[in-house]
Protein backbone atom coordinates (compact mmCIF):
# COMPACT_ATOMS: atom_id res chain seq x y z
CA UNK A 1 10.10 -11.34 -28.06
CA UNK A 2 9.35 -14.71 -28.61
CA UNK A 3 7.38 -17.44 -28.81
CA UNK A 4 7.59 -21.37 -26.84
CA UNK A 5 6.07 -24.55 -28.68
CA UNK A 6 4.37 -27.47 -25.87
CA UNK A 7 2.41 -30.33 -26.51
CA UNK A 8 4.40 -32.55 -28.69
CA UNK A 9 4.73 -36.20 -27.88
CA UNK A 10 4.43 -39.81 -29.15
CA UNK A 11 0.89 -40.86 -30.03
CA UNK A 12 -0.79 -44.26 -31.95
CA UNK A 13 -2.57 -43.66 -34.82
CA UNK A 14 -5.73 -41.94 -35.16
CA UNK A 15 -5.37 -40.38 -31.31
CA UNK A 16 -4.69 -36.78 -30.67
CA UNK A 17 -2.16 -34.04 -29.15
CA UNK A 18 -3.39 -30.69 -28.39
CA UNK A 19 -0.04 -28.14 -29.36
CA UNK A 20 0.18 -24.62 -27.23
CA UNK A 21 2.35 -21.98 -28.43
CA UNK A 22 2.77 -18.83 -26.03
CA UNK A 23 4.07 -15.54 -26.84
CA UNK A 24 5.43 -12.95 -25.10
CA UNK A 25 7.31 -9.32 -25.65
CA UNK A 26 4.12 -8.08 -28.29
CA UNK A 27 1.21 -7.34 -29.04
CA UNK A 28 -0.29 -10.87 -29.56
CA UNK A 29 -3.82 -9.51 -30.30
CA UNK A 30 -2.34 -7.85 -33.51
CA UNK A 31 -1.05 -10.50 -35.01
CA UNK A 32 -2.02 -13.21 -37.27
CA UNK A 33 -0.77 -16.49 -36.20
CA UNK A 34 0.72 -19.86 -37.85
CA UNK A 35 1.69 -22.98 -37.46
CA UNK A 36 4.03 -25.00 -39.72
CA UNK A 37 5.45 -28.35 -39.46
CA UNK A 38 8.58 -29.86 -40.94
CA UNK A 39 9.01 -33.62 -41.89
CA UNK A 40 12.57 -35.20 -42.26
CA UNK A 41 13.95 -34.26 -45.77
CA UNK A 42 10.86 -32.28 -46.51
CA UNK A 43 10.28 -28.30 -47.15
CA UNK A 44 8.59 -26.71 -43.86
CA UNK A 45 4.83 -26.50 -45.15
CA UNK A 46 1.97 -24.22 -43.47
CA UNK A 47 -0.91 -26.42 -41.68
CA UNK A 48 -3.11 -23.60 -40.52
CA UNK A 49 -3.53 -20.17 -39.59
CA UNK A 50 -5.63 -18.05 -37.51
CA UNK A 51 -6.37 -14.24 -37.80
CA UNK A 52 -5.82 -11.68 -34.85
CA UNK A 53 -9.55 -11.76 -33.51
CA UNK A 54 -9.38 -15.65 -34.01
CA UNK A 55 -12.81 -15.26 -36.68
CA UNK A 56 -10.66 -16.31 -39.30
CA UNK A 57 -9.16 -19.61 -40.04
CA UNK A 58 -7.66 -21.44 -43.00
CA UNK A 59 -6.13 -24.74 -43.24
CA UNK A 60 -3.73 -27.48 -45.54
CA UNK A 61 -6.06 -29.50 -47.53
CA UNK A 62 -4.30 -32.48 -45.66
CA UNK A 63 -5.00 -31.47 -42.37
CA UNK A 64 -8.84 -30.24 -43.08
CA UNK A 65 -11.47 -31.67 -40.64
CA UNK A 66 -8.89 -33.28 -38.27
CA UNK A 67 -7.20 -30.26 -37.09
CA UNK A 68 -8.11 -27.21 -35.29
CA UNK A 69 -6.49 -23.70 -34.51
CA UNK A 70 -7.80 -21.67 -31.79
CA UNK A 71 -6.44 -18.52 -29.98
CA UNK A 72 -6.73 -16.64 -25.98
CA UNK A 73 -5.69 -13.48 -26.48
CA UNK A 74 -5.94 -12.69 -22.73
CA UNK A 75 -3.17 -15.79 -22.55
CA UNK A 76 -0.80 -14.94 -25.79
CA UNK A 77 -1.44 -18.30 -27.05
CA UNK A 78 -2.41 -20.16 -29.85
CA UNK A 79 -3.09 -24.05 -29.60
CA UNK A 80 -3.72 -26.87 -32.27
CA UNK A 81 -6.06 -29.62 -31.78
CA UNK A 82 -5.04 -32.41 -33.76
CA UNK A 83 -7.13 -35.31 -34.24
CA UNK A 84 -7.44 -38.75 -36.15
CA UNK A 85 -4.08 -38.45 -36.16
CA UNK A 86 -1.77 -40.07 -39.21
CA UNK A 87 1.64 -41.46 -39.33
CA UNK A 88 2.21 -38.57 -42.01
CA UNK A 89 1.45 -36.14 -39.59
CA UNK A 90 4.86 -37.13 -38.14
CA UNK A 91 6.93 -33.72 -38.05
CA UNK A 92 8.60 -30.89 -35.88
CA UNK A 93 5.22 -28.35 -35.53
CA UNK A 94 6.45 -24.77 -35.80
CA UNK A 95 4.87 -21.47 -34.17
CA UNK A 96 5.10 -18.52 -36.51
CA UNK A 97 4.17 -14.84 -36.24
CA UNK A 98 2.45 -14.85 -39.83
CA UNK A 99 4.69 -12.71 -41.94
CA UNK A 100 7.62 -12.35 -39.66
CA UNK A 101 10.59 -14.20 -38.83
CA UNK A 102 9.70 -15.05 -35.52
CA UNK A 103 9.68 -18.73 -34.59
CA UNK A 104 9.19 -21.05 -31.81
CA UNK A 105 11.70 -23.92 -31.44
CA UNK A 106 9.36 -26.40 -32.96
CA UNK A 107 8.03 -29.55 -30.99
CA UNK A 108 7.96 -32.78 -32.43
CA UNK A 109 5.03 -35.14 -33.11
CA UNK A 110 5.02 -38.32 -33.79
CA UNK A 111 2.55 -40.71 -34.78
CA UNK A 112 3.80 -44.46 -34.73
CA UNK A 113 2.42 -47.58 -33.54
């Protein structure tokens, strides 16, 4: 069981990075899906989520309009579309199994000139 974070990179302000997070060893389509991201010396904070069928998604005020969750169930994998990227966007973007304590290894982002 687990789950494997892609995507991450450097990136100028206001361009974009498209995360993938595949899982494997359950049932993908019955899960709710997250992702996080951590800043240095910050708390890890939610940034969106997505519900099993995908119909459902919900977002951090800060990241509203810019960013994007999306789901393939047939592919176990849930992606982020992040746009108009910010310099405080810069963080290590965690996959989560909503409600669990499964985790990807993060990836990090960073946005930097």
């Amino acid at each position: 069981v687990q789950l494997v974070e892609s995507g991450g990179g450097l990136v100028q302000p206001g361009g974009s990075l498209r995360l993938s997070c595949a899982a494997s060893g359950f049932t993908f389509s019955s899960y709710r899906m997250s992702w996080y991201r951590q800043a240095p010396g910050k708390e890890r904070e939610l940034v969106a989520d997505i519900s099993s069928t995908g119909g459902i998604t919900t977002y951090a005020d800060s990241v509203k309009g810019r960013f994007t969750i999306s789901r393939v169930n047939a592919k176990s994998t849930v992606y982020l579309q992040m746009n108009s990227l910010k310099p405080e966007d810069t963080a290590v973007y965690y996959c989560n199994r909503r409600g669990t304590r499964l985790w990807g290894q993060g990836t990090q982002v960073t946005v930097s000139s």
